[in-house]
Every structure is written in C-alpha cells, then in structure tokens.
Protein backbone atom coordinates (compact mmCIF):
# COMPACT_ATOMS: atom_id res chain seq x y z
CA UNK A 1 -16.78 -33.34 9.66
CA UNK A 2 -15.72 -35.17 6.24
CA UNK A 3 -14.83 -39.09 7.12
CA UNK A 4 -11.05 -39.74 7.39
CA UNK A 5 -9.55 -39.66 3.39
CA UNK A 6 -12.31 -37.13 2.10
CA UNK A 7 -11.18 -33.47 0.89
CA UNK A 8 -13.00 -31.43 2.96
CA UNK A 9 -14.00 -28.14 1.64
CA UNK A 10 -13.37 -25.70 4.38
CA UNK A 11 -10.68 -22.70 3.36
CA UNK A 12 -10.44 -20.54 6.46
CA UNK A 13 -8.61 -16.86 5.41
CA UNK A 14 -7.24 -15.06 8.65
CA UNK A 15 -7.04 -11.36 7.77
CA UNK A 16 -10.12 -9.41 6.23
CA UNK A 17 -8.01 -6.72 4.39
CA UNK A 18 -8.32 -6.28 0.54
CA UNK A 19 -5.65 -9.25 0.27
CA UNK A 20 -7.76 -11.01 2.27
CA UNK A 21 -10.82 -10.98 0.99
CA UNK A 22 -9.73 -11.55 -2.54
CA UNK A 23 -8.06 -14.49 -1.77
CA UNK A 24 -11.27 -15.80 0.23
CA UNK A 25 -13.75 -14.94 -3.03
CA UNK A 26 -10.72 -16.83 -5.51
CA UNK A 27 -11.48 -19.80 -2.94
CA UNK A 28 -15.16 -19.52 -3.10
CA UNK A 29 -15.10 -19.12 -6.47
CA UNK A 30 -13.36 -22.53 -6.37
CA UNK A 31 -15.91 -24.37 -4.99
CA UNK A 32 -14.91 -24.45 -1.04
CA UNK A 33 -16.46 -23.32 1.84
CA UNK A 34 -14.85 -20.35 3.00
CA UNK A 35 -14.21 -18.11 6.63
CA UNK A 36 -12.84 -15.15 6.75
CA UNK A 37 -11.31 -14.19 10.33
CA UNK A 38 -10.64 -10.84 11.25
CA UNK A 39 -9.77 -9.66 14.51
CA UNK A 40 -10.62 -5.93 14.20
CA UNK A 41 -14.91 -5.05 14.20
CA UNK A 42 -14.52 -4.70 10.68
CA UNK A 43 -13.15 -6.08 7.07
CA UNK A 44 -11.42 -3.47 4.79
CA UNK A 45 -8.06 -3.40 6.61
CA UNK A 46 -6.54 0.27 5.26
CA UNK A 47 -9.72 0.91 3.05
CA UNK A 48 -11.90 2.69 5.65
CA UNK A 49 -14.36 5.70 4.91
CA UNK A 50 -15.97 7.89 8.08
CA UNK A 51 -18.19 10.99 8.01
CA UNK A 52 -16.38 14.25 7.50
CA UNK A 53 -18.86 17.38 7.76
CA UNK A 54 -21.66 14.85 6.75
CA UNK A 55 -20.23 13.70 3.82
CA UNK A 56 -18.33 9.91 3.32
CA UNK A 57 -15.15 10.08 2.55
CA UNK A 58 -11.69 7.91 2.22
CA UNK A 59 -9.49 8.55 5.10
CA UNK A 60 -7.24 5.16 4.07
CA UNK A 61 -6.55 4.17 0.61
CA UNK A 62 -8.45 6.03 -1.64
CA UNK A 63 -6.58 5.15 -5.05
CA UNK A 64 -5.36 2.33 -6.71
CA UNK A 65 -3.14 1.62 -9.87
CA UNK A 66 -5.29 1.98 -13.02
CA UNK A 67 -2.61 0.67 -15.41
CA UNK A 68 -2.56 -2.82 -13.13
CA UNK A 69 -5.15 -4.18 -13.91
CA UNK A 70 -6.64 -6.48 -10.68
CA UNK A 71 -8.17 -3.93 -8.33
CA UNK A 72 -9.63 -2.77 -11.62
CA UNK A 73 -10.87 -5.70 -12.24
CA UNK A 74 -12.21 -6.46 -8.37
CA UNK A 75 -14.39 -3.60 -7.93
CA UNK A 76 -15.74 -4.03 -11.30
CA UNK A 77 -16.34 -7.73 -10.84
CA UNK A 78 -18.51 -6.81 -7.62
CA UNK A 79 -20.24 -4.17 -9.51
CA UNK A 80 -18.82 -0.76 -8.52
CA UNK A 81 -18.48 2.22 -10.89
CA UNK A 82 -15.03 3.22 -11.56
CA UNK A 83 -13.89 6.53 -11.37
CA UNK A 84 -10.34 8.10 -13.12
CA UNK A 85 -8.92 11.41 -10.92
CA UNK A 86 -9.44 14.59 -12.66
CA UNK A 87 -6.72 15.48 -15.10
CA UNK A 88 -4.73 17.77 -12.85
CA UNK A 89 -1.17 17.75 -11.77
CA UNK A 90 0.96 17.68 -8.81
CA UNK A 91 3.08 20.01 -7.08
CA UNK A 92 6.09 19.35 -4.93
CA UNK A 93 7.42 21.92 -2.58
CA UNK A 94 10.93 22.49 -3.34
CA UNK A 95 13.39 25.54 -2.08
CA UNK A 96 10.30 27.83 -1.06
CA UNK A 97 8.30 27.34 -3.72
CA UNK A 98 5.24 25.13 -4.89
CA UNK A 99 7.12 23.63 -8.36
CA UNK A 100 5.83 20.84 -11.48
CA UNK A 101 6.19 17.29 -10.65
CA UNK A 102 9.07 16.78 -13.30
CA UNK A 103 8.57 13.46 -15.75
CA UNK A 104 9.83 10.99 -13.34
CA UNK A 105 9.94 7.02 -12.65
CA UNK A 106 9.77 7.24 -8.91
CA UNK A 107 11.15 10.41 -8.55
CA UNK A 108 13.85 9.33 -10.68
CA UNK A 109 14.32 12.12 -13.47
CA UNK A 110 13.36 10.77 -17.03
CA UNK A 111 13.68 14.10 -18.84
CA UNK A 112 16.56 16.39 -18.54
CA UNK A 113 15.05 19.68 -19.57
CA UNK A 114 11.69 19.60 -17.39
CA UNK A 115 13.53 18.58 -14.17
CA UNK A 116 15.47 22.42 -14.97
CA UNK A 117 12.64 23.73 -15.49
CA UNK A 118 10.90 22.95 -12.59
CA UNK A 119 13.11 24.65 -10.38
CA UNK A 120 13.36 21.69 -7.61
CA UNK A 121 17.01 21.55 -7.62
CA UNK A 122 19.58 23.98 -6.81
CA UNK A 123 21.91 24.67 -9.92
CA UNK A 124 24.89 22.14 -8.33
CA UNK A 125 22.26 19.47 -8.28
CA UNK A 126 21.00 20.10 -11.52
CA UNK A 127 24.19 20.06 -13.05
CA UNK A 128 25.41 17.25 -11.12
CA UNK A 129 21.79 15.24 -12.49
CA UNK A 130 22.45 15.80 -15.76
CA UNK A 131 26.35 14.20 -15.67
CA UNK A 132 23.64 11.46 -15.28
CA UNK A 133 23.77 10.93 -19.11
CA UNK A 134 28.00 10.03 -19.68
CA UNK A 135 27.48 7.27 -17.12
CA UNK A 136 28.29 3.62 -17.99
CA UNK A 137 25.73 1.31 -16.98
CA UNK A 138 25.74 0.32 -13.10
CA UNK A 139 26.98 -3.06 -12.01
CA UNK A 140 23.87 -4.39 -9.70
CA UNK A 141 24.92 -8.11 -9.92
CA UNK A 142 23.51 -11.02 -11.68
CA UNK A 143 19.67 -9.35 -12.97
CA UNK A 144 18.86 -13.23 -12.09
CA UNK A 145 19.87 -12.97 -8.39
CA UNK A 146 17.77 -11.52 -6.23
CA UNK A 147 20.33 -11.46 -3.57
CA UNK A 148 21.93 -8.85 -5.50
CA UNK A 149 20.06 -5.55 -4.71
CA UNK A 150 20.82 -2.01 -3.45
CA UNK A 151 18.83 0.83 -1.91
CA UNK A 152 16.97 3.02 -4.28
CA UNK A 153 18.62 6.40 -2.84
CA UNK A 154 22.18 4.80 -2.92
CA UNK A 155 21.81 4.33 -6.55
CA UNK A 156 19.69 7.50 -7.24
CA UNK A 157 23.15 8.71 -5.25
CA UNK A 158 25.57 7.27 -7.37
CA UNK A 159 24.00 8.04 -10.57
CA UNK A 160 21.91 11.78 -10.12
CA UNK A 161 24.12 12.96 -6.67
CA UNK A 162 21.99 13.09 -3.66
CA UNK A 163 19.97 16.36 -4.07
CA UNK A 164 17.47 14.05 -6.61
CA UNK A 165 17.69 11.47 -3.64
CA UNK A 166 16.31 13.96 -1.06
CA UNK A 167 14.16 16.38 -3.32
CA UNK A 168 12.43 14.29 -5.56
CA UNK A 169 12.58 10.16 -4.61
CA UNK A 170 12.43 10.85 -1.21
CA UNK A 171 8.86 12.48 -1.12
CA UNK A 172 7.58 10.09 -3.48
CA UNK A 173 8.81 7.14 -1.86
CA UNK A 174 7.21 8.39 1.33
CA UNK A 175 3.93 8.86 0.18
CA UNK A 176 3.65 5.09 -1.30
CA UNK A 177 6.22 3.23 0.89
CA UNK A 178 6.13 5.87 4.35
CA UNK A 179 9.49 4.50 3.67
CA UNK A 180 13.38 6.27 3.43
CA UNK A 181 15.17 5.88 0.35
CA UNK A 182 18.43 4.70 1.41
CA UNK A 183 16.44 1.91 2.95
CA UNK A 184 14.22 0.84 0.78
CA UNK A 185 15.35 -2.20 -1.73
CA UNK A 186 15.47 -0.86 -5.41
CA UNK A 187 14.83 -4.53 -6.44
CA UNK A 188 11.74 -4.93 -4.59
CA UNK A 189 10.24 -0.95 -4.75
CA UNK A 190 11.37 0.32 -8.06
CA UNK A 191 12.47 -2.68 -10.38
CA UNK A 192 12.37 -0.90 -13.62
CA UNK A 193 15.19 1.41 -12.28
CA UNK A 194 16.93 -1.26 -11.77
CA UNK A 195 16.67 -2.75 -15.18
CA UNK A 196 17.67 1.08 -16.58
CA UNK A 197 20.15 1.57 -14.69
CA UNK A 198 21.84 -2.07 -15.91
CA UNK A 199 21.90 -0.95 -19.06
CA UNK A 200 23.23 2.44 -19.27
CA UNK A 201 22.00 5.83 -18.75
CA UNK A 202 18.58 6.02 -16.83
CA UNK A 203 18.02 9.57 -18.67
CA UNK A 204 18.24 7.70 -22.07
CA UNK A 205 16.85 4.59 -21.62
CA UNK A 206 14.15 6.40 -19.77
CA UNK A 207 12.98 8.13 -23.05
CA UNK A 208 11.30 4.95 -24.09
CA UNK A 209 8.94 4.83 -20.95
CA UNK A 210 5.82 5.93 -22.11
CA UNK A 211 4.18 8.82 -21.08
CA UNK A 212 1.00 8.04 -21.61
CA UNK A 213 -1.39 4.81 -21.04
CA UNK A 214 -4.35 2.90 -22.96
CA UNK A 215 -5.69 4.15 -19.55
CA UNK A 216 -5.45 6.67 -16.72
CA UNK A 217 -2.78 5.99 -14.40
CA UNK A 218 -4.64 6.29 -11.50
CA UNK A 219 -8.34 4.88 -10.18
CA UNK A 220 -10.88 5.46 -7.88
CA UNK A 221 -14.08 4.48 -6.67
CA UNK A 222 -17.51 6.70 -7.07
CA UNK A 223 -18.07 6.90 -3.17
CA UNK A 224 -14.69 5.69 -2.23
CA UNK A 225 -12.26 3.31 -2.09
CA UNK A 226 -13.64 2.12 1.10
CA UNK A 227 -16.48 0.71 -0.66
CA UNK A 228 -15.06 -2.02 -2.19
CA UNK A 229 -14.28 -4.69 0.94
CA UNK A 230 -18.14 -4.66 1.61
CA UNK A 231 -18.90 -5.28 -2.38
CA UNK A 232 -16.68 -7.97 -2.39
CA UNK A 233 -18.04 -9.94 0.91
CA UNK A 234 -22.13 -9.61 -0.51
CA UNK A 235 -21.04 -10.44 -3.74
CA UNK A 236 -18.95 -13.32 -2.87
CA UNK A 237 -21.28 -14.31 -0.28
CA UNK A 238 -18.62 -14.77 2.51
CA UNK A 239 -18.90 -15.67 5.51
CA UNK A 240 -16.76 -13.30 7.58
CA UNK A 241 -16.44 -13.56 11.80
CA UNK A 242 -15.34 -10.12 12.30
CA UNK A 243 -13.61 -9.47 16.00
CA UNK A 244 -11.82 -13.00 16.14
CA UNK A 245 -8.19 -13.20 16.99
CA UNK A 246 -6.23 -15.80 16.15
CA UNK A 247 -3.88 -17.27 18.21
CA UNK A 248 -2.19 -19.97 17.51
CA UNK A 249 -1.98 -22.31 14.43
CA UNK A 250 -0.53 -25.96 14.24
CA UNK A 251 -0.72 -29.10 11.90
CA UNK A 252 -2.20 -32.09 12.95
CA UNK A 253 -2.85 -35.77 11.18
CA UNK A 254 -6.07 -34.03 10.04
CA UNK A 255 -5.36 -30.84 8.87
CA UNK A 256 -4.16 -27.42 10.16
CA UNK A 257 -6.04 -26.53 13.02
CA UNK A 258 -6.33 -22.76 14.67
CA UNK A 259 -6.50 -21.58 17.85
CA UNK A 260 -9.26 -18.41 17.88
CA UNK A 261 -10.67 -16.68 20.44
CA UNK A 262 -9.54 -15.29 23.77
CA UNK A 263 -7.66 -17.56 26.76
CA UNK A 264 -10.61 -17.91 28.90
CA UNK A 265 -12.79 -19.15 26.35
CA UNK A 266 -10.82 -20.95 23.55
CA UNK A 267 -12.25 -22.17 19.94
CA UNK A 268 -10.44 -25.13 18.05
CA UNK A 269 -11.44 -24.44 13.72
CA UNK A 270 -10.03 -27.19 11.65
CA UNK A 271 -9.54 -26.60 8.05
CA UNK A 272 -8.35 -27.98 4.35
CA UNK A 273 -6.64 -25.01 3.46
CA UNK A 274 -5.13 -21.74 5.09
CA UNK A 275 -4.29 -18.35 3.86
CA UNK A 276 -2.77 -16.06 6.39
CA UNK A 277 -3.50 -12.64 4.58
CA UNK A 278 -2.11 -10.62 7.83
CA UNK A 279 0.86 -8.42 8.83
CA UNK A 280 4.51 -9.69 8.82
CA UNK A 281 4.67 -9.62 12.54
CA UNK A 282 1.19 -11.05 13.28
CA UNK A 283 1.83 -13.97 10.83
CA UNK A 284 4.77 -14.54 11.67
CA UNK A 285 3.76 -15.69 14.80
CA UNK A 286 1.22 -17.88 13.48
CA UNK A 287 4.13 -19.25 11.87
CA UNK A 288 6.45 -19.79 14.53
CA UNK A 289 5.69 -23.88 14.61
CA UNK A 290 4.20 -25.05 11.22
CA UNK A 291 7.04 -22.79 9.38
CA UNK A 292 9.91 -21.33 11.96
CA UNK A 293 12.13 -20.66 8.83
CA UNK A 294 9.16 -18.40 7.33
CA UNK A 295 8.19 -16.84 10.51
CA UNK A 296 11.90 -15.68 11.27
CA UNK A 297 12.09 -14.13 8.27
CA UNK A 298 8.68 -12.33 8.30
CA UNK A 299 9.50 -11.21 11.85
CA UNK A 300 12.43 -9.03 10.07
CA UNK A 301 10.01 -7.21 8.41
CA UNK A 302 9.57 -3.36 9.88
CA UNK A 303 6.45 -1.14 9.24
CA UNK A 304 6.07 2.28 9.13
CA UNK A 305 3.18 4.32 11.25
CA UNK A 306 1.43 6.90 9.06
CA UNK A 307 -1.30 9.42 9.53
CA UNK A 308 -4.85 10.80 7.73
CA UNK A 309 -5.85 14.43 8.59
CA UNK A 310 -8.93 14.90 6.62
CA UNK A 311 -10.24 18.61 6.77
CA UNK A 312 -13.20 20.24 5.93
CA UNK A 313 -13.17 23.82 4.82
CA UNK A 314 -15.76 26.47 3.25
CA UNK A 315 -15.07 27.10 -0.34
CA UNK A 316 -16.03 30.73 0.02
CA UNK A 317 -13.34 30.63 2.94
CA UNK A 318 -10.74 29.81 0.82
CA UNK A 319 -11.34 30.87 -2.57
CA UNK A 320 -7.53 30.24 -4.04
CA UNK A 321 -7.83 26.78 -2.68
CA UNK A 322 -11.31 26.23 -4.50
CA UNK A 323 -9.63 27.50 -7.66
CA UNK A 324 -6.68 24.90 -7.72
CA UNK A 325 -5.50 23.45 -10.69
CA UNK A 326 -3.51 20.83 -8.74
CA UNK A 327 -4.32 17.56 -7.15
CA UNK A 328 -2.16 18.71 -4.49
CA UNK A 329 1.47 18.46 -3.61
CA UNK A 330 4.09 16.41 -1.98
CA UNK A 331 7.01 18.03 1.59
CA UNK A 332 10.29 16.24 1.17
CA UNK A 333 11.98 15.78 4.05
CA UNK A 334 14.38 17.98 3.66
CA UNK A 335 12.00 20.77 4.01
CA UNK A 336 11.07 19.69 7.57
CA UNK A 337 7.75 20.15 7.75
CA UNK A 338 5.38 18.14 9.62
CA UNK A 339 2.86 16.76 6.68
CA UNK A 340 4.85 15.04 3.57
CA UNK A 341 1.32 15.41 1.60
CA UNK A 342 -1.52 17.01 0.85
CA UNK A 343 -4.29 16.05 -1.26
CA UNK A 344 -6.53 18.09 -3.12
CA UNK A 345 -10.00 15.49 -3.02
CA UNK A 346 -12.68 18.18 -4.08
CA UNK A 347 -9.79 19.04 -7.26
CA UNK A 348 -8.75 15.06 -8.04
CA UNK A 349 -12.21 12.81 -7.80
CA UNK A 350 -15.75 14.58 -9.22
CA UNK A 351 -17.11 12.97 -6.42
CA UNK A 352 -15.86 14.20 -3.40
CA UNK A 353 -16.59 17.99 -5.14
CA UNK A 354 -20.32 16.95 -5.60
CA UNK A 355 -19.98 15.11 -1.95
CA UNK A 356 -18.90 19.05 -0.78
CA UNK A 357 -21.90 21.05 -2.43
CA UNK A 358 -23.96 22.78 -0.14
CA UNK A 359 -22.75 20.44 2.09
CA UNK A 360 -22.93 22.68 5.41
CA UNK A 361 -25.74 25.32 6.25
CA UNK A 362 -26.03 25.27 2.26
CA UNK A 363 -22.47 26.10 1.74
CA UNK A 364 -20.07 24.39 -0.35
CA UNK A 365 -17.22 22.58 1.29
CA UNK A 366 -14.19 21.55 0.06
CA UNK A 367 -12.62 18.20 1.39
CA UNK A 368 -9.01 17.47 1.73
CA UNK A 369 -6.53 15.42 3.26
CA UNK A 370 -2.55 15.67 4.60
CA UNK A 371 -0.36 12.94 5.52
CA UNK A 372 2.33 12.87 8.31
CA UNK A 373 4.67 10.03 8.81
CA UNK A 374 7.30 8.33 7.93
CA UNK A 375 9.64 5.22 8.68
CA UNK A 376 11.78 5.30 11.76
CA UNK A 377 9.98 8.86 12.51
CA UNK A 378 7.12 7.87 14.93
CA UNK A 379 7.89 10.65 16.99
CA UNK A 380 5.96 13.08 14.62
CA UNK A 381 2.88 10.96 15.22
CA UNK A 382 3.11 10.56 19.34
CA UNK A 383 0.68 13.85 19.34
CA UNK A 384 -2.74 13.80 19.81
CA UNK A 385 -5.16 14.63 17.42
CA UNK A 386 -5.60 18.13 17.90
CA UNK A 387 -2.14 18.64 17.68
CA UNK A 388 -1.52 16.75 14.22
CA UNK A 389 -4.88 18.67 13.13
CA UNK A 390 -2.80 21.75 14.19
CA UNK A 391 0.50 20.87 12.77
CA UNK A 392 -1.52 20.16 9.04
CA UNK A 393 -3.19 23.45 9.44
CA UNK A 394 0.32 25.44 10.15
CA UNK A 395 2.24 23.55 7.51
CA UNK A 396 -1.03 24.59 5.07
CA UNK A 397 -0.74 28.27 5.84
CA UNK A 398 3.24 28.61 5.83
CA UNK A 399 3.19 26.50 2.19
CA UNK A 400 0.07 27.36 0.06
CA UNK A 401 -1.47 30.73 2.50
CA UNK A 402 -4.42 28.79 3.33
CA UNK A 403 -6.25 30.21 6.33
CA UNK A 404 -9.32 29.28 6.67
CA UNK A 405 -10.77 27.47 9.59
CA UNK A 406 -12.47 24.16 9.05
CA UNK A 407 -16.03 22.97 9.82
CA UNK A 408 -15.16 19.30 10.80
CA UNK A 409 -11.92 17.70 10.70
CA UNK A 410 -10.88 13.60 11.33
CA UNK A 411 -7.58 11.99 12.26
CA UNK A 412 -7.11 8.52 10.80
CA UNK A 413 -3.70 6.50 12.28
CA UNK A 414 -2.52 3.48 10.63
CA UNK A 415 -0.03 2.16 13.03
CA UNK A 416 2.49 0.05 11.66
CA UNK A 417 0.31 -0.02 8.22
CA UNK A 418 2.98 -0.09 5.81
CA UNK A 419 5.75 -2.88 5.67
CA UNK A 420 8.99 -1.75 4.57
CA UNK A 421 11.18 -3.77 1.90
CA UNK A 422 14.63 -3.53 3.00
CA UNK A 423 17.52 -4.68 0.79
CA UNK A 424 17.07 -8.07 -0.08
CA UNK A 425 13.24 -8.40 0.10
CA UNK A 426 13.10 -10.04 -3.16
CA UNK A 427 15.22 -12.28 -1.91
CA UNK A 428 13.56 -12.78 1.35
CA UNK A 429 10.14 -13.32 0.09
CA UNK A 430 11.32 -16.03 -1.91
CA UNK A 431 12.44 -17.44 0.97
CA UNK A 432 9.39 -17.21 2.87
CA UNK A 433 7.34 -18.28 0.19
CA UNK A 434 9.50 -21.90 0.00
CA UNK A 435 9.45 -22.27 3.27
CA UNK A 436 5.56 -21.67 3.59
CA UNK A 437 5.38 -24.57 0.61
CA UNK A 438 6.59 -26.97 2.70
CA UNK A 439 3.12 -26.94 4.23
CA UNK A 440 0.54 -28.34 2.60
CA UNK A 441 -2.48 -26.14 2.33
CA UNK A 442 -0.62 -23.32 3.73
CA UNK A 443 -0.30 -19.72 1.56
CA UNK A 444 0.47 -16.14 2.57
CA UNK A 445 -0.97 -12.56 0.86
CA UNK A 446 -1.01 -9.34 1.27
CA UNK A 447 1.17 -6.05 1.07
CA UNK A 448 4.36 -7.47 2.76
CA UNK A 449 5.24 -9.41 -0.61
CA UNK A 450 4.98 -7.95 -3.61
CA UNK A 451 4.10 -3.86 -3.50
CA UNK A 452 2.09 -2.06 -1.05
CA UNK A 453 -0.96 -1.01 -3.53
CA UNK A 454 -4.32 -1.94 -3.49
CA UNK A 455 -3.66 -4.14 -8.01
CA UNK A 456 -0.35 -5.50 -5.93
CA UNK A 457 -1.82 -7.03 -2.89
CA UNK A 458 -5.08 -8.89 -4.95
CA UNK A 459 -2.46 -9.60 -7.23
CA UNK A 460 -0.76 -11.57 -3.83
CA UNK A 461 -3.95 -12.97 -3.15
CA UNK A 462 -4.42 -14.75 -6.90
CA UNK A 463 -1.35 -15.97 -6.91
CA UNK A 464 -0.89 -17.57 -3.06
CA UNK A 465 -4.65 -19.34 -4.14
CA UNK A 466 -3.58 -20.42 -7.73
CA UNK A 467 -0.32 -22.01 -6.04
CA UNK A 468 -3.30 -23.56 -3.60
CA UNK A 469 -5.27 -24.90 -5.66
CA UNK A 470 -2.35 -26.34 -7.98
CA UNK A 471 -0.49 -28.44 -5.32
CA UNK A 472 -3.37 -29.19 -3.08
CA UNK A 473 -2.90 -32.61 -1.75
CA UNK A 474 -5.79 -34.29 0.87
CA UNK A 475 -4.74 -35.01 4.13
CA UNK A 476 -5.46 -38.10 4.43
CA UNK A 477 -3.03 -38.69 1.31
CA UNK A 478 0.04 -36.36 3.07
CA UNK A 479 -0.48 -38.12 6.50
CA UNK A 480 1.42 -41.12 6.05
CA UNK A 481 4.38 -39.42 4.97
CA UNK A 482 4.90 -38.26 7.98
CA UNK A 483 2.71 -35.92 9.16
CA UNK A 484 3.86 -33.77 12.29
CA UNK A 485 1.74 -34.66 15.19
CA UNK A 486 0.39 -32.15 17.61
C-alpha cells in the first residue's frame, strides 16, 4: 500500500459488462492499475454466444449502432473484423399481413406516401396520420429543461392518433427498449422527435433526415457480438475476478473501500478510484451510504425481462424461409402474439449463413432467433423453456407458414436486462450524476444513463472516466476537508 499522501494507482470497476470493461481499458490506458469485479462466472454482461446445432452464435446482443461510432471503434481497437448486415429489409406484421417497414424515426412516420403504401394502418389511421402535416409545432417546454418531457406514445398520440402509437412505435420501441410507449420518456429514448416535433410538423421537418449514411446503419461482429468482451480483456490486459459479489461500499480517510465476497468469508479492497458499471438496482445499493441522494434515485429505475429463442432448422425443411429477402420482422402488441420479433440471422449476417452450411449430417441449417417480452408483461416469460420454444414455433407457423421442426433449439433469459427511462430520465440522470460527483473518485456507466445500445453504453463508460480523470483529487489532499469516517 502507497504511504499516506501518495496517489495510488488502483481503479477497481464493479460490473464486467461492455460498459464495464470499457471503462476499465480507458483506466488502464491511463496508466492505473485496474480490477474488474464481476459477480456472474463470466464478463460480457448481455453479449453472450452458446452452441446452437454446433455452430456459435449470439443469443444476447448481436448488433450495435454503425452510425455511432464507439462500439465501432472498440472492437476494432481490440482487433476484430467488422461485419455490416446484409442489405435486406424488415417486415412488420400488421392487420394479417407481413407489410414494408415504412421510412420511420422510431416508428414515427417520416414519409407520408410509403406509410399508405405499406398497408400497416387501417384507412381512419392513415388519414388521421397524415392531418399530421397542418399541425402547429408542439409545446414540450423549455428544449433547455430536462424536467420538461413527455412519453413518446402520448406525443406520437397527439400528433399521428394512436393507431401509429400501437402499430408502428410500439413494436419498435419494444425490440430496443422491451419498453411501452406511453411510458417511455421521449426526451431520453427518441430526442430527435422531440426536437421535430418543437418545431412544426414531424412529416416535414422529417424530410431532411437522411436516408442514407457515410456508413451502414447497423454492425456486427464476424463470429458474433459476443466476441468482443473477451477481445477487450486480452487486449487490455485486465485483470478481471469473475464470480465476486460486491457488497457493500463506503469512504474512509483513505479511500473508498469495498466489501466483496460472501458473509462467512469477507474481503476488504481499497481503491483510488471506483466505477460502478452495474444495474440501477444493484448500484444503487452500493450507493445507499457514500451517495443516498443517487441511490434513491437509481432505485426508481424499473427493468424489463426479455427472452432469446434461438432455433435451428434444415434449409431443405423450409425452403420459403431459406429464400427470404427479409431480415425478419417485428409483432406489435396489438396483434397479441407471444414473440414481438423474429430475426432472420442466416438472411442478415454472411456469417451465421456460412456458420449453417452443412452444418448437421451435411445439411445446411438455417439459424434464427424470436424475442418475447416486454415491460410490465413478465407473465409471458414465467414458462419454461419448452413452452416459450413452443409459443415461437406457433407464432412462426400462424405468421410466416413455417413448419418445419428444428434440430437444436436454446432459450436465453435476460431478467431484468433492460432499464426503462420513464418521464423525466434526463432529468433524473442528471441528478444522479451530481450527486455521484460529490464523491471523489466515484463514477457510474452503463445502459441505465444514456441509451440501451452497445456505441451508447461505451459511450457511458468514456465519459464517467474522462470526468475521472479530470477532477481526480488524492486522498490524502480531500481528507482534511472533512472526510466522512467509517
């Protein structure tokens, strides 16, 4: 240990997620010593692959944002080949039929004549969506205040009438969020919405969004998303304690000081600096007596239980499937169906097709995935595998005739896995983010703050170390100001 009024270089990250990790190899990269803590037997947090009729496959994440730029930039720092989806569309099942994804920002209709075209609405929404355009501009508060926010489906409401709500922003919004649309905070989920909707029509503002990138929207990994925590731990050269909970965590004259390890057998770590990269309940907790004002806040936070049903089919079983020109489709709610997902992985990422050839007895398989789950509907996942296995396969046939029986199937749950941002979550992260300032070499990451993707939650992780590193002050320096003592 470093003699009273010397930094000390330790950095201890707690939470070995994406978030996690990022923030631990920013640290490293600084020049400190670095432990990663995570309490499950493995780092990755929602990037996990497993074996799927032999082959490797994601059954978490297994995309990111291509046009935001720092997962990009991770996996190519650690030296994994990128991959862009196949140029394919999406579907959404609408009124009994498989229909285009109309041009959309969220769901959010950006061109007038596709959404008609598509079919997805009945002819009272569609005219009632295209009234859209004689709107003035909605009156969301002060742009400045965060405070001031509203739920993305009460303003898709006010603006489109609810059928655009259900049919098209609610199935998008539950396949990124898991979350309900007049529950979700437009602020913190769709903030260009917000700024459109400020300034007039959505419909003509909304012309000027581009439809096209320098880049693919979307990336992927050659082998998976689940790849990358493992690239960035032996690249970084990390050293991660994998099945370590953590307890408790306190300052003290010397530092901030956690409590690991089970009740019978205890384990004091003292370090420099701390970056909780967990849950909002979980860290909460840990901040119940360095930060109370943070922790109450976090503890607000809901999450949303979701489910992976990755299947494994013959392609000579189901020859229409095989000959998809779709990435797959998206279930709103409204339909009530079990999945709200499927996705096409042989048709979207060259790999997983190559992964599939002759993959069983010689025969090509084709690999894909639903999802089921949804905020505030756990019920649909209190089943046991074979019965959400079952309920995928039904919803399959009824929606796209598929009836062939698979070779190997796997059911991934992510309980609680995706925070929710209620009204306000702008707002409240603010909050939690002064509060958490208060203590010196104390920051927080991950999905809870500032989006739920894989660019948005590095992106967390950059910025709670930057802030770190900027207003880092030694201990020995902050302790006679007052230091709370154990």
């Amino acid at each position: 240990m470093a003699a009273p009024g010397t930094p000390r270089a330790l950095a201890v990250v707690v939470g070995g997620g994406i978030a996690g990790l990022a923030a631990a190899r920013d640290l490293a990269e600084a020049g400190h010593e670095v432990v990663v803590l995570e309490a499950a037997d493995r780092v990755g947090g929602k990037l996990l692959r497993h074996e799927v009729a032999g082959a490797l496959v994601d059954v978490g994440a297994e995309a990111m944002l291509n046009r935001r730029a720092e997962g990009v930039d991770l996996a190519r720092a650690v030296g994994l080949e990128v991959e862009h989806p196949a140029v394919v569309s999406s579907r959404i099942h609408s009124r009994g039929a498989m229909r285009p994804l109309p041009r959309s920002l969220m769901g959010v209709p950006l061109d007038l004549a596709a959404l008609e075209a598509s079919g997805v609405l009945s002819p009272e929404g569609l005219a009632r969506a295209a009234r859209e355009v004689d709107l003035p501009a909605s009156d969301l508060g002060d742009p400045g205040d965060p405070g001031a926010d509203v739920t993305v489906g009460d303003l898709v409401d006010a603006r489109f009438g609810p059928e655009v709500t259900d049919r098209l922003v609610e199935p998008l919004l539950g396949g990124v969020y898991s979350g309900l649309a007049r529950e979700i905070s437009a602020r913190a989920a769709v903030p260009q919405l917000v700024a459109l909707a400020a300034r007039g029509s959505v419909v003509t503002h909304g012309g000027a969004v581009p439809t096209t990138y320098a880049g693919p929207v979307f990336a992927g990994l050659s082998g998976g998303m689940g790849a990358l925590p493992d690239a960035v731990v032996a690249a970084g050269g990390l050293r991660v304690r994998t099945g370590t909970t953590v307890r408790g965590l306190r300052r003290t004259p010397e530092g901030l000081e956690l409590l690991l390890g089970p009740t019978t057998d205890p384990e004091l770590l003292r370090a420099d600096l701390v970056v909780l990269a967990t849950p909002p309940a979980p860290t909460a907790r840990l901040l119940a007596d360095v930060a109370p004002a943070a922790a109450s806040e976090l503890a607000a936070v809901e999450t949303a239980s979701v489910a992976v049903v990755t299947l494994a089919v013959r392609a000579a079983d189901a020859p229409a499937l095989a000959a998809a020109d779709t990435s797959g489709f998206l279930v709103p709610p409204v339909e009530r169906r079990r999945i709200k997902a499927a996705t096409y992985s042989f048709s979207k990422w060259a790999w997983v097709r190559e992964a599939g050839r002759g993959l069983v007895d010689g025969d090509d398989v084709l690999l894909l995935r639903t999802s089921l789950g949804r905020h505030r509907e756990e019920r649909t996942l209190q089943a046991d595998d074979a019965e959400l296995v079952a309920a995928s396969l039904s919803d399959l046939h009824a929606l796209t005739g598929l009836d062939a029986r698979p070779v190997d199937t796997h059911v991934q749950r992510w309980g609680g896995g995706l925070p929710q941002y209620a009204v306000g979550h702008v707002a409240r992260v603010a909050r939690v983010r002064t509060a958490v300032a208060q203590v010196p070499g104390l920051a927080v990451c991950g999905a809870a703050y500032d989006g739920v993707g894989i660019p948005a939650a590095v992106g967390s992780a950059h910025r709670a170390v930057r802030e770190l590193l900027a207003t880092r002050v030694t201990w020995a320096d902050e302790a006679p100001r007052g230091m709370m003592e154990p």
